[in-house]
PDB file of N, CA and C in Angstrom:
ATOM      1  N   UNK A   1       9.857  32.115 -11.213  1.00  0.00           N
ATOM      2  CA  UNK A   1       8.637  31.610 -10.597  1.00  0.00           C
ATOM      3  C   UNK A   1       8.756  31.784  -9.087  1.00  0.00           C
ATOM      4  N   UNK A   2       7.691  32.086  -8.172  1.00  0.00           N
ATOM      5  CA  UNK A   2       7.458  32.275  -6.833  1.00  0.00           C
ATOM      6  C   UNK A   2       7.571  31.195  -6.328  1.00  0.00           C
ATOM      7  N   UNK A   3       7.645  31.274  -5.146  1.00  0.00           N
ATOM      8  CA  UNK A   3       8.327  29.852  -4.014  1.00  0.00           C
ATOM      9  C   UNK A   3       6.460  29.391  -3.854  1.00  0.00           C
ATOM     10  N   UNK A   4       5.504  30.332  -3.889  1.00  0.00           N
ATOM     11  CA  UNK A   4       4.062  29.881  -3.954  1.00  0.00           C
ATOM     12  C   UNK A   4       3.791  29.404  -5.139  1.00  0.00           C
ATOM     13  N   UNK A   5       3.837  29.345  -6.198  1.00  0.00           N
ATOM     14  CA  UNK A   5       3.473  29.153  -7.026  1.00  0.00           C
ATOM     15  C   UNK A   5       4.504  27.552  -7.830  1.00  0.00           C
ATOM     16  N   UNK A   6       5.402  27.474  -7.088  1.00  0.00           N
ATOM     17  CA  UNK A   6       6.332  26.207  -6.913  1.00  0.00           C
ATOM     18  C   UNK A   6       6.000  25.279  -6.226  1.00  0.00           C
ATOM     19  N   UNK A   7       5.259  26.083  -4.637  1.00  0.00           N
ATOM     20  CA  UNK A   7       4.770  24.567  -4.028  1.00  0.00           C
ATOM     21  C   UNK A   7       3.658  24.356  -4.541  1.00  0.00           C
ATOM     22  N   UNK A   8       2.309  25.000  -5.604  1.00  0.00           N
ATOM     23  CA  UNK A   8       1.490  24.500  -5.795  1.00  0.00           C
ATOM     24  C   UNK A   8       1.419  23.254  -7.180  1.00  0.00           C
ATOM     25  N   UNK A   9       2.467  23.788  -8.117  1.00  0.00           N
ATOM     26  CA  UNK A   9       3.050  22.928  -8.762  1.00  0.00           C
ATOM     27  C   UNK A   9       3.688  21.774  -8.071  1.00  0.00           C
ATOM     28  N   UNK A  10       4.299  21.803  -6.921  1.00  0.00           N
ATOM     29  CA  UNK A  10       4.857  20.509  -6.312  1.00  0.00           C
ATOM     30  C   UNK A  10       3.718  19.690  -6.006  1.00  0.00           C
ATOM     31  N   UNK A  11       3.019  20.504  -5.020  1.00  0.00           N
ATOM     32  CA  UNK A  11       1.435  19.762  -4.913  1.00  0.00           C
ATOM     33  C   UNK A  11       0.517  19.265  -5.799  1.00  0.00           C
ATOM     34  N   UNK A  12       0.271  20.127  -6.895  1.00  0.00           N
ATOM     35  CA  UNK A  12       0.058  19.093  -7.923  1.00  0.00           C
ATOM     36  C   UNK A  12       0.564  17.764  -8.534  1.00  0.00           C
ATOM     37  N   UNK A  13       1.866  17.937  -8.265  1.00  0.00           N
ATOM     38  CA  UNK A  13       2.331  16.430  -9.027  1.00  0.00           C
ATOM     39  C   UNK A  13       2.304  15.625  -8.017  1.00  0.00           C
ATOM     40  N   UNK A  14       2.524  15.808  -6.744  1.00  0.00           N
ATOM     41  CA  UNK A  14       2.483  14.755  -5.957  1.00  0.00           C
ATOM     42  C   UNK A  14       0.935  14.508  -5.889  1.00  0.00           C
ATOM     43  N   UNK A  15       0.221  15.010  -6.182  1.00  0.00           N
ATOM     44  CA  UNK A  15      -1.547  14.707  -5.751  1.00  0.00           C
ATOM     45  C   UNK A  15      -1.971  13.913  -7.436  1.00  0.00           C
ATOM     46  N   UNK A  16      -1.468  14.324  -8.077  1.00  0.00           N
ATOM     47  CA  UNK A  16      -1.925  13.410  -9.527  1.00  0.00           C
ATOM     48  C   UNK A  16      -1.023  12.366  -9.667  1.00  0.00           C
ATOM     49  N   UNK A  17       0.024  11.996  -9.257  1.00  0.00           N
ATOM     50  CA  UNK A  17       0.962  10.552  -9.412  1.00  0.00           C
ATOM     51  C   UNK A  17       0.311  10.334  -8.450  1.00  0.00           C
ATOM     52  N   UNK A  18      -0.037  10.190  -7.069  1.00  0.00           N
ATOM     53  CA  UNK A  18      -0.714   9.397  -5.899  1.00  0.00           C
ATOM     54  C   UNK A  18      -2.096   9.291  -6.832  1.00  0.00           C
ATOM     55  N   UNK A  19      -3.076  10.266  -7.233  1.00  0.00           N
ATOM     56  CA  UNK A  19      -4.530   9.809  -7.643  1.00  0.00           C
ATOM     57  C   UNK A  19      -4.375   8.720  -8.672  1.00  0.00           C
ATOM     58  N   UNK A  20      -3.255   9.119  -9.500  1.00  0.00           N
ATOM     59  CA  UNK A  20      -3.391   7.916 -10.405  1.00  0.00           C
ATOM     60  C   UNK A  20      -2.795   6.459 -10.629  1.00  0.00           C
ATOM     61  N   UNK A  21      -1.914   6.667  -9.489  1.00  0.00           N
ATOM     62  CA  UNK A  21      -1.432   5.173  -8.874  1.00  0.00           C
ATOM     63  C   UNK A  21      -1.803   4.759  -7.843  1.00  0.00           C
ATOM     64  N   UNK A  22      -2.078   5.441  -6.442  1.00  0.00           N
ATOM     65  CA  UNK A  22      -2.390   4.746  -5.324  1.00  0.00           C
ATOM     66  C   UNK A  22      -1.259   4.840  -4.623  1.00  0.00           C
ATOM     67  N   UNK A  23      -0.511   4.936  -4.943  1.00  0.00           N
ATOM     68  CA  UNK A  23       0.708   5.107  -4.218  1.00  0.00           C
ATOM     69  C   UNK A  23       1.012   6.445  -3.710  1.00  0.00           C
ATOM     70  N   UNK A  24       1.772   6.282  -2.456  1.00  0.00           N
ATOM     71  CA  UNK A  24       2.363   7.180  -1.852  1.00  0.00           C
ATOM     72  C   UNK A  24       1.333   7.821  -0.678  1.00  0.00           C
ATOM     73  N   UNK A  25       0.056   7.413  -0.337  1.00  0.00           N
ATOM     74  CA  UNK A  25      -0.738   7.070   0.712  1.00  0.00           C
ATOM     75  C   UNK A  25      -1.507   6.107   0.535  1.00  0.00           C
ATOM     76  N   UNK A  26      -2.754   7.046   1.015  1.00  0.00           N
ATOM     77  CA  UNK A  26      -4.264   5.598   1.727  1.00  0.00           C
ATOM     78  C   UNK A  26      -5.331   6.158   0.449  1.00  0.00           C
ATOM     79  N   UNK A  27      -6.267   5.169  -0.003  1.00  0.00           N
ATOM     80  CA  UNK A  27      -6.978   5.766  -0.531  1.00  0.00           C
ATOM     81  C   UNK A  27      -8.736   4.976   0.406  1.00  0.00           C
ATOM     82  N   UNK A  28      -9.483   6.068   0.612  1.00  0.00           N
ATOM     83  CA  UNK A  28     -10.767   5.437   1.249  1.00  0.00           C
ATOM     84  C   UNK A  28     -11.738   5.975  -0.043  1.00  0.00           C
ATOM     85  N   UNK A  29     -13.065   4.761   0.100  1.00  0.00           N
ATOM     86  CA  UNK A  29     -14.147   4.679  -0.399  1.00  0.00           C
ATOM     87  C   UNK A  29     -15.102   5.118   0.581  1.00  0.00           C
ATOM     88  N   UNK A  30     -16.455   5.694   0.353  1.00  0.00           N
ATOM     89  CA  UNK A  30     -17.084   5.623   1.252  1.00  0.00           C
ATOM     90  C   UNK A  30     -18.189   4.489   1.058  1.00  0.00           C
ATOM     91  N   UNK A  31     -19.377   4.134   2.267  1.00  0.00           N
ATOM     92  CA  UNK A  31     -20.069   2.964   2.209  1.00  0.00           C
ATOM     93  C   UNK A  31     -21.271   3.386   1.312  1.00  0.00           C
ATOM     94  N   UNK A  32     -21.412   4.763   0.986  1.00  0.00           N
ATOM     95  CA  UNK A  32     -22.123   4.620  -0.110  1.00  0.00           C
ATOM     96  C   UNK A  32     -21.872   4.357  -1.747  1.00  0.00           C
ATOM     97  N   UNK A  33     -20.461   4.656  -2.103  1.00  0.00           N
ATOM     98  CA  UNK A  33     -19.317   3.992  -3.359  1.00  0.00           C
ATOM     99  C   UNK A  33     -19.886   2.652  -2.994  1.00  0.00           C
ATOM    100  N   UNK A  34     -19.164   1.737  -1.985  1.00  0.00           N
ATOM    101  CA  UNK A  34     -19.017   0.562  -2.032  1.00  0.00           C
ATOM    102  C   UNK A  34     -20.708  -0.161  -2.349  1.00  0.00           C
ATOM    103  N   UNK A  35     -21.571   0.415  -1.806  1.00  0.00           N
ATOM    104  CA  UNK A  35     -23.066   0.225  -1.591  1.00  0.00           C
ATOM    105  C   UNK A  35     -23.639  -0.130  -3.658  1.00  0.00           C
ATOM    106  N   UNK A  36     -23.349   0.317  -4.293  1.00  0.00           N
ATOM    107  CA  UNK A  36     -22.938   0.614  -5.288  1.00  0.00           C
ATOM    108  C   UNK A  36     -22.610  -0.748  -6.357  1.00  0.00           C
ATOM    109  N   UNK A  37     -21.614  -1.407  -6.003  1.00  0.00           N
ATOM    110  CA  UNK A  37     -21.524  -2.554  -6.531  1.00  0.00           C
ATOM    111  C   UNK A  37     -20.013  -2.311  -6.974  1.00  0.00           C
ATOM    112  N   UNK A  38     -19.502  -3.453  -7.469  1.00  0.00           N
ATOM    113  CA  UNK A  38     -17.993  -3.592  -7.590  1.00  0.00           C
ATOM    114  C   UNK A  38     -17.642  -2.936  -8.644  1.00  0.00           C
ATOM    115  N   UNK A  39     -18.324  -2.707 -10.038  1.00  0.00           N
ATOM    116  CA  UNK A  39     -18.109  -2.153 -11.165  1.00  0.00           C
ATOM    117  C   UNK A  39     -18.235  -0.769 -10.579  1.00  0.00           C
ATOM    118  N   UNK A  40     -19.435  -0.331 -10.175  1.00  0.00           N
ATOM    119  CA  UNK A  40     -19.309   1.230  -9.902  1.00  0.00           C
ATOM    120  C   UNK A  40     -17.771   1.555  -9.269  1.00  0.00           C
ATOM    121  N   UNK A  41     -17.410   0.906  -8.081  1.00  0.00           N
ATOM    122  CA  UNK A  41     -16.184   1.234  -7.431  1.00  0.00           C
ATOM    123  C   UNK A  41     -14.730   0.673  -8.043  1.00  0.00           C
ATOM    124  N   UNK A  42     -14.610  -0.171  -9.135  1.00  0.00           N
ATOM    125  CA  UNK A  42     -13.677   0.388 -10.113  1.00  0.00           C
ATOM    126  C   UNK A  42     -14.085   1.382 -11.386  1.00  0.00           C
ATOM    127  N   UNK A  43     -15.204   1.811 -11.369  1.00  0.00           N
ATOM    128  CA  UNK A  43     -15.425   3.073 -12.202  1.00  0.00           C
ATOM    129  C   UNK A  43     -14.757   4.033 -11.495  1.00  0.00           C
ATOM    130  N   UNK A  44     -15.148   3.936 -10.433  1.00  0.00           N
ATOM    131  CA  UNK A  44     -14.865   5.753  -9.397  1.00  0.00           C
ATOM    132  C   UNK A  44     -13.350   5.308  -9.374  1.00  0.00           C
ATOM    133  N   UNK A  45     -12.542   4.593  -8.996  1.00  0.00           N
ATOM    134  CA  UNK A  45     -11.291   4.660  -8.920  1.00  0.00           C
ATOM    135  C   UNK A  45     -10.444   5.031 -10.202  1.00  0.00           C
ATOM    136  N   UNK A  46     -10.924   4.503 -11.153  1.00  0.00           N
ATOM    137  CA  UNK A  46     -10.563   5.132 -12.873  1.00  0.00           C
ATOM    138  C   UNK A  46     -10.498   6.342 -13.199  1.00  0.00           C
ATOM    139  N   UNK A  47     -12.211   6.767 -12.736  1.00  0.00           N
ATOM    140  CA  UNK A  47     -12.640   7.551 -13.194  1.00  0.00           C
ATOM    141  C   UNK A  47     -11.501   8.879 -12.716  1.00  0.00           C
ATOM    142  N   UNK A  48     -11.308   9.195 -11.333  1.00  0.00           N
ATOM    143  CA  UNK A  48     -10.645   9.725 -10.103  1.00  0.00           C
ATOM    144  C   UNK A  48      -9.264   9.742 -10.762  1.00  0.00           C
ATOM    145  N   UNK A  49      -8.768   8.363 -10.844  1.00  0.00           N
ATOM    146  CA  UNK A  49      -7.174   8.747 -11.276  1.00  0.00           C
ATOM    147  C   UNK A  49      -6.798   9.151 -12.191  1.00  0.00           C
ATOM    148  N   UNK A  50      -8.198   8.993 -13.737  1.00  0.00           N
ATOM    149  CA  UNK A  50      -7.778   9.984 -15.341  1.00  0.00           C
ATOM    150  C   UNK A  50      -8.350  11.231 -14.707  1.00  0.00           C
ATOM    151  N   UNK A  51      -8.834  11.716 -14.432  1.00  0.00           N
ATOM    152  CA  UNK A  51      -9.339  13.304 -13.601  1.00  0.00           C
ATOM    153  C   UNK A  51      -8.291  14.138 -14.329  1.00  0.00           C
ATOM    154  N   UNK A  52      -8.328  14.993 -15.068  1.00  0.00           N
ATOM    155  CA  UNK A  52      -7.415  16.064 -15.038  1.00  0.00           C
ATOM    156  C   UNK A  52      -7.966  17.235 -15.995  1.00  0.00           C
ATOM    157  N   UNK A  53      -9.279  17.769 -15.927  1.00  0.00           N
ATOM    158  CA  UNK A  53     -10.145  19.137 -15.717  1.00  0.00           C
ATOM    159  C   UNK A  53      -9.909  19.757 -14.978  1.00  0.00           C
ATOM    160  N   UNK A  54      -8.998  20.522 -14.426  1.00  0.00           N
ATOM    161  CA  UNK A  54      -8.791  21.042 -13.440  1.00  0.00           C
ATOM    162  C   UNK A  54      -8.525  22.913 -14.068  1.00  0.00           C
ATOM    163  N   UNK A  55      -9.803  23.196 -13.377  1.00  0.00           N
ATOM    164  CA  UNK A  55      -9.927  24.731 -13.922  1.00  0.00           C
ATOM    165  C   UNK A  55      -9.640  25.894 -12.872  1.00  0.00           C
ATOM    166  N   UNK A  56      -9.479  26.675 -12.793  1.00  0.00           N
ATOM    167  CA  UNK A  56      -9.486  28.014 -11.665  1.00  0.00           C
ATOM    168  C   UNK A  56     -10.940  28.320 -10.790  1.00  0.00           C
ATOM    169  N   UNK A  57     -11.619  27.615 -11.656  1.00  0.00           N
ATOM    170  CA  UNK A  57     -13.405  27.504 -10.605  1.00  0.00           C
ATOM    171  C   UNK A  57     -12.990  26.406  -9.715  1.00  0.00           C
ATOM    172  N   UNK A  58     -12.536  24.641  -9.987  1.00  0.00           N
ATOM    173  CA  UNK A  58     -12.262  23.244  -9.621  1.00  0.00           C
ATOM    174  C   UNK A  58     -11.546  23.191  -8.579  1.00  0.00           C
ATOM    175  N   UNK A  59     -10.797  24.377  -9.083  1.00  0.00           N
ATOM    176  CA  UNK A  59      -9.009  24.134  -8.384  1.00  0.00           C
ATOM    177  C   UNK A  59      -8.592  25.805  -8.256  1.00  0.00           C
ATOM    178  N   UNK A  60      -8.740  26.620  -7.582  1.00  0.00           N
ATOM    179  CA  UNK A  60      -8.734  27.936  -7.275  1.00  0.00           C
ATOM    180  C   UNK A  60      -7.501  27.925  -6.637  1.00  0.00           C
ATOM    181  N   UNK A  61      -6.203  27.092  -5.916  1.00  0.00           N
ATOM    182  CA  UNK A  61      -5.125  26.907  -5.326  1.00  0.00           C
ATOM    183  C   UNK A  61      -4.073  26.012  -6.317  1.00  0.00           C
ATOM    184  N   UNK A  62      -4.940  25.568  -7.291  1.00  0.00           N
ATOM    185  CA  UNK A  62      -3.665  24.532  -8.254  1.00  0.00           C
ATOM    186  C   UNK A  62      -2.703  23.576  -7.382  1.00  0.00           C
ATOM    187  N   UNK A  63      -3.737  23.110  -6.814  1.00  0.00           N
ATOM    188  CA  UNK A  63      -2.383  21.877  -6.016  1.00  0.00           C
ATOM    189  C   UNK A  63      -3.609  20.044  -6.256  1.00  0.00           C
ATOM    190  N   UNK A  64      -4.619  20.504  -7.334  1.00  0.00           N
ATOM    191  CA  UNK A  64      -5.070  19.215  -7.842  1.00  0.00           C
ATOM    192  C   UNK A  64      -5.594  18.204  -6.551  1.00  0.00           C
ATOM    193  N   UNK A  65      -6.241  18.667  -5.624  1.00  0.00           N
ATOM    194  CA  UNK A  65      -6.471  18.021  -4.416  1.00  0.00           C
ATOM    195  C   UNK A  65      -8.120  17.648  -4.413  1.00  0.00           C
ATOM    196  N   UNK A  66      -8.949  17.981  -5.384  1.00  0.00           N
ATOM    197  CA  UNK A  66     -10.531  17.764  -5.366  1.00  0.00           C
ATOM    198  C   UNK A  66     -11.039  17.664  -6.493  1.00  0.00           C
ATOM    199  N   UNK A  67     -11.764  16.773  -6.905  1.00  0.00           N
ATOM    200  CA  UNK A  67     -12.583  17.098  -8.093  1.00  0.00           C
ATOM    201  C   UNK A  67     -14.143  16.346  -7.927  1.00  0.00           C
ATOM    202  N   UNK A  68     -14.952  16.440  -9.015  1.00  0.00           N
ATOM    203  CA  UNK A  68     -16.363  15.316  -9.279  1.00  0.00           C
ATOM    204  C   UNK A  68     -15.912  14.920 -10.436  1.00  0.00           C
ATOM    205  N   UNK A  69     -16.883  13.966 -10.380  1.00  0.00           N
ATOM    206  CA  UNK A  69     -17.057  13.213 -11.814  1.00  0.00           C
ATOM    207  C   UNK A  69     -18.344  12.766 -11.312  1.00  0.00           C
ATOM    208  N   UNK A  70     -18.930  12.187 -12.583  1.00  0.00           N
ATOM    209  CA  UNK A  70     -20.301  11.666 -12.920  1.00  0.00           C
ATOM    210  C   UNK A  70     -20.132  10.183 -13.019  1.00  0.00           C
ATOM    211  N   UNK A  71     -20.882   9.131 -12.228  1.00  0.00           N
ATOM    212  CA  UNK A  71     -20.970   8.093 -12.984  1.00  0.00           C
ATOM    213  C   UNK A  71     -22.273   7.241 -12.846  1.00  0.00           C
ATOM    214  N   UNK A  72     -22.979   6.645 -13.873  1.00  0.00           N
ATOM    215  CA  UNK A  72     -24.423   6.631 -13.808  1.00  0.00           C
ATOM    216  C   UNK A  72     -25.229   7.422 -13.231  1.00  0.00           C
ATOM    217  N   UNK A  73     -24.872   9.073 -13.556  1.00  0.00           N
ATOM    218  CA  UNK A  73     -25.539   9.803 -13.261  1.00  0.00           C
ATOM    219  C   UNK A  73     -25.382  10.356 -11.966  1.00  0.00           C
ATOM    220  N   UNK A  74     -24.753   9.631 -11.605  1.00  0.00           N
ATOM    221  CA  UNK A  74     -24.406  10.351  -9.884  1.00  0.00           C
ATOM    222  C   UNK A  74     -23.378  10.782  -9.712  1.00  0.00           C
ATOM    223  N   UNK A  75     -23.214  12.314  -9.315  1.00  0.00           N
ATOM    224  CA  UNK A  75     -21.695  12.960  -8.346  1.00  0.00           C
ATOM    225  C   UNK A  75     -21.369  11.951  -7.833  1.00  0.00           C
ATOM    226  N   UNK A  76     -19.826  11.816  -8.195  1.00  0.00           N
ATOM    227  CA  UNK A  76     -18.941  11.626  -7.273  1.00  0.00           C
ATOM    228  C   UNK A  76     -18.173  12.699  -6.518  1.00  0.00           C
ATOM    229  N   UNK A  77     -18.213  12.692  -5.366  1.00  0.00           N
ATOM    230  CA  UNK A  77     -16.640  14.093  -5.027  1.00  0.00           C
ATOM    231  C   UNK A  77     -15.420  12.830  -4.460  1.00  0.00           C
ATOM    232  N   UNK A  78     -14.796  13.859  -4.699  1.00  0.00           N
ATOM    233  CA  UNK A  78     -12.931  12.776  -4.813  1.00  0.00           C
ATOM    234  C   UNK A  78     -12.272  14.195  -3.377  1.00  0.00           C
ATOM    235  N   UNK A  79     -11.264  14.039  -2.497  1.00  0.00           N
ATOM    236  CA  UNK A  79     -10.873  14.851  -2.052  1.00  0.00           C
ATOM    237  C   UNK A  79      -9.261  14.221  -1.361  1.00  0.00           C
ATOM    238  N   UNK A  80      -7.994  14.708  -1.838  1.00  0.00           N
ATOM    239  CA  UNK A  80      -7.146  14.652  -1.184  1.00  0.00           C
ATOM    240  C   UNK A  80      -6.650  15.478  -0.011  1.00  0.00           C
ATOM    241  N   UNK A  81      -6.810  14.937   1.143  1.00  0.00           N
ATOM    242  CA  UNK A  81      -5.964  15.514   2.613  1.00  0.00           C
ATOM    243  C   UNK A  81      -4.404  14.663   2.850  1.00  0.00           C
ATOM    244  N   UNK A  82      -3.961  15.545   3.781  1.00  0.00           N
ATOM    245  CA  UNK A  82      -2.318  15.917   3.828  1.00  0.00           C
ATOM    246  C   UNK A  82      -2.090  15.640   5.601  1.00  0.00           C
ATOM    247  N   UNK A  83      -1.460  14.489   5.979  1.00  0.00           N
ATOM    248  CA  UNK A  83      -1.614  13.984   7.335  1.00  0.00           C
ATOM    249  C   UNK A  83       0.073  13.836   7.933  1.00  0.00           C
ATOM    250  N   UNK A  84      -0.135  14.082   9.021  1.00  0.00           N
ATOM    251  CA  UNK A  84       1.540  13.629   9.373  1.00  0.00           C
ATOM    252  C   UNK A  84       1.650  12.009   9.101  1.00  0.00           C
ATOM    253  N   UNK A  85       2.745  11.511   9.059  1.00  0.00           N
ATOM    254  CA  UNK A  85       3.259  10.221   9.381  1.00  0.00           C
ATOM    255  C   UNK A  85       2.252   8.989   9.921  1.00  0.00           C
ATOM    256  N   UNK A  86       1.875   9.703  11.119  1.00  0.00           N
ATOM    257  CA  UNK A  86       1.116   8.869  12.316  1.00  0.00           C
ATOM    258  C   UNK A  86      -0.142   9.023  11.942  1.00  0.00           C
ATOM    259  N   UNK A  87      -0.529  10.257  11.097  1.00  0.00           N
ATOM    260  CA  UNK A  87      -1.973  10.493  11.136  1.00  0.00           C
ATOM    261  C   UNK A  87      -2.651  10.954  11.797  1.00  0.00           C
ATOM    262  N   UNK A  88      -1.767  11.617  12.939  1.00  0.00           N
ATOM    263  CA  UNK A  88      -2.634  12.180  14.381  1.00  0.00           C
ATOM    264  C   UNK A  88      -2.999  13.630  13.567  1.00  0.00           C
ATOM    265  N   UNK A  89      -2.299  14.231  12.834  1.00  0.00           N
ATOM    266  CA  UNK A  89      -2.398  15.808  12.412  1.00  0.00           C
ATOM    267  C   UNK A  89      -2.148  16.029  11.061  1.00  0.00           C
ATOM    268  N   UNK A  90      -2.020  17.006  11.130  1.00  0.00           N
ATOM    269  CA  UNK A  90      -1.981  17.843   9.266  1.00  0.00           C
ATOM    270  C   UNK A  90      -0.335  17.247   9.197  1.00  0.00           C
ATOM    271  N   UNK A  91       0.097  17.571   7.932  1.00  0.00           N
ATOM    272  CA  UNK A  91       1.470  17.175   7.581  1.00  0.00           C
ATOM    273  C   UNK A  91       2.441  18.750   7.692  1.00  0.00           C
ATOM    274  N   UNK A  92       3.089  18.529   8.380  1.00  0.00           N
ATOM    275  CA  UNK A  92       4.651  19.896   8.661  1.00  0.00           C
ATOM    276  C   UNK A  92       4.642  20.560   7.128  1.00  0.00           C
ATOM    277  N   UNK A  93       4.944  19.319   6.366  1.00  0.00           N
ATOM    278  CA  UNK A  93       4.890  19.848   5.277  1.00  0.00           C
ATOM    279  C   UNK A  93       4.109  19.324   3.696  1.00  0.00           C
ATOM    280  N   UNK A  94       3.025  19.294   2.937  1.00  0.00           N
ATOM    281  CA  UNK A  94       2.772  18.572   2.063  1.00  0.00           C
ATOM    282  C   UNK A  94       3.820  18.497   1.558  1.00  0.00           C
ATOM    283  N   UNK A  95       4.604  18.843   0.665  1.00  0.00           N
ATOM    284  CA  UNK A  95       5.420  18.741  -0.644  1.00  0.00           C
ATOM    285  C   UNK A  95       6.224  18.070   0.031  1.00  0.00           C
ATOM    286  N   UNK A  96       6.475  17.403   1.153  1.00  0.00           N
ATOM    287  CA  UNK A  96       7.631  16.406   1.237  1.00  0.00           C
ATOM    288  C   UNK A  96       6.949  15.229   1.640  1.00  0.00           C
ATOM    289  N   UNK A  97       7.279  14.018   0.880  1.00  0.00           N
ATOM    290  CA  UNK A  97       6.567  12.827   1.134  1.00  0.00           C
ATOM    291  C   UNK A  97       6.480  12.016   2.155  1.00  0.00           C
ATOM    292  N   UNK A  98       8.076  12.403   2.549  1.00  0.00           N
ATOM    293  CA  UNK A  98       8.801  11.638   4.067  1.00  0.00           C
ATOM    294  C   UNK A  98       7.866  11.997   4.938  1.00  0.00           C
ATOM    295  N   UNK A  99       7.254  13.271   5.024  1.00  0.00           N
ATOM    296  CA  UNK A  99       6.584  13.974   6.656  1.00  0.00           C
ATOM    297  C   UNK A  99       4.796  13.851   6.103  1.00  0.00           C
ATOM    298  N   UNK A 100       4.440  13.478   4.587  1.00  0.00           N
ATOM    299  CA  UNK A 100       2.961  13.318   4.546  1.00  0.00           C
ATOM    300  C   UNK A 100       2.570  12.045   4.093  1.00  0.00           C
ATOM    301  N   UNK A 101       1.328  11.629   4.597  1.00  0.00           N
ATOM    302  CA  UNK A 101       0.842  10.439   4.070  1.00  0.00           C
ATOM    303  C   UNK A 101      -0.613  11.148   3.664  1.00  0.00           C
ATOM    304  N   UNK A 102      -0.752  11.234   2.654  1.00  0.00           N
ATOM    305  CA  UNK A 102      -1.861  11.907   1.385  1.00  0.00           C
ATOM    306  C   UNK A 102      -3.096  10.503   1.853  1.00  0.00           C
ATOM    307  N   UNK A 103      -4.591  11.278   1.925  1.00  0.00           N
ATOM    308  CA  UNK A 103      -5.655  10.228   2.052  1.00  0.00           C
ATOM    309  C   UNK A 103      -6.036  10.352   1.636  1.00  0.00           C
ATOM    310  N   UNK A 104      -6.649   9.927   0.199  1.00  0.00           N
ATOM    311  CA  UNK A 104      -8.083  10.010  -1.221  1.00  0.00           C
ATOM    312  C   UNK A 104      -8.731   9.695  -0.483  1.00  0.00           C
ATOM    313  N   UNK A 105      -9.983  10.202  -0.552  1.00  0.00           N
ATOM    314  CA  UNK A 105     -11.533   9.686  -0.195  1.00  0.00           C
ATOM    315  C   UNK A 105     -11.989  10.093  -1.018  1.00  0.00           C
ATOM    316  N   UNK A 106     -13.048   9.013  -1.603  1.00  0.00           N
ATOM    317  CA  UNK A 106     -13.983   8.860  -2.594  1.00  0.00           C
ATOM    318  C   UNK A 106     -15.355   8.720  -2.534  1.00  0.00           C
ATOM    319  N   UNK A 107     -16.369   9.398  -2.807  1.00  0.00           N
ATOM    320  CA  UNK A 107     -17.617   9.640  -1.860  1.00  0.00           C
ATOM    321  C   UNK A 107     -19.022   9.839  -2.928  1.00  0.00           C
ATOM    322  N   UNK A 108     -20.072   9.496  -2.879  1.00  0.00           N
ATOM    323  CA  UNK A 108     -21.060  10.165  -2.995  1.00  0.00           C
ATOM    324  C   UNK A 108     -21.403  11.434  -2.994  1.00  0.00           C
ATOM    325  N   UNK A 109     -21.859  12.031  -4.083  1.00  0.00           N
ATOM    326  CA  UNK A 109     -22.553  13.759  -2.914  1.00  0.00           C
ATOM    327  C   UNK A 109     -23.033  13.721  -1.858  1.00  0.00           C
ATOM    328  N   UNK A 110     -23.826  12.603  -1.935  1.00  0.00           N
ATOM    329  CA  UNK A 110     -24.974  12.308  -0.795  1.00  0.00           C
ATOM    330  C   UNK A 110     -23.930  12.142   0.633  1.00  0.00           C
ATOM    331  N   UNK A 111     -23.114  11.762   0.418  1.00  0.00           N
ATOM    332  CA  UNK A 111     -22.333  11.048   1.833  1.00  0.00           C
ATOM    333  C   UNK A 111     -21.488  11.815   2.363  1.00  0.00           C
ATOM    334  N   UNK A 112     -21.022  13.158   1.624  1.00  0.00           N
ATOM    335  CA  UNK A 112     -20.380  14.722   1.960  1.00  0.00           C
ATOM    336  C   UNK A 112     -21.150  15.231   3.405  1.00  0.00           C
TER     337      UNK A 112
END
């Protein structure tokens, strides 16, 4: 296997154990999720962390970092970014946890 095709597998697992625990960064809602009501925004957080459709149209890089889902009829988009430490910048490196802090945001279409 290729050293590319290793980190996208690395990236995948670290982006689906963080979506589906919360752990290992931040996760944000946006104010139109929250706008929504409390059930909708533990739907979208469920919904987000069972996510795993992930096709070559979804996911064209295989590192599991974006998806939608539907709930009462409305797009959701889900999107993981890759931050240094501090958060000032991108991370040196994703695949190492020490140097990234991973941010879910969870959104409306409308709020894209």
């Amino acid at each position: 296997m290729g050293q590319l095709k290793e980190r996208q597998l690395r990236l995948a697992d670290l982006n689906d154990a963080f979506r589906r625990t919360g752990h290992g960064g931040e996760r944000y809602l946006t104010r139109g999720i929250y706008d929504q009501g409390p059930v909708f925004v533990a739907m979208a957080i469920a919904l987000v962390g069972a996510f795993d459709t992930f096709t070559e149209d979804n996911d064209p890089y295989g590192e599991h970092d974006f998806g939608v889902v539907r709930i009462e009829g409305q797009r959701v988009y889900w999107k993981i970014d890759y931050y240094d430490q501090e958060k000032r910048g991108g991370s040196p490196d994703p695949t190492d946890p020490s140097r990234t802090t991973r941010v879910l945001t969870i959104m409306l279409a409308g709020d894209y």
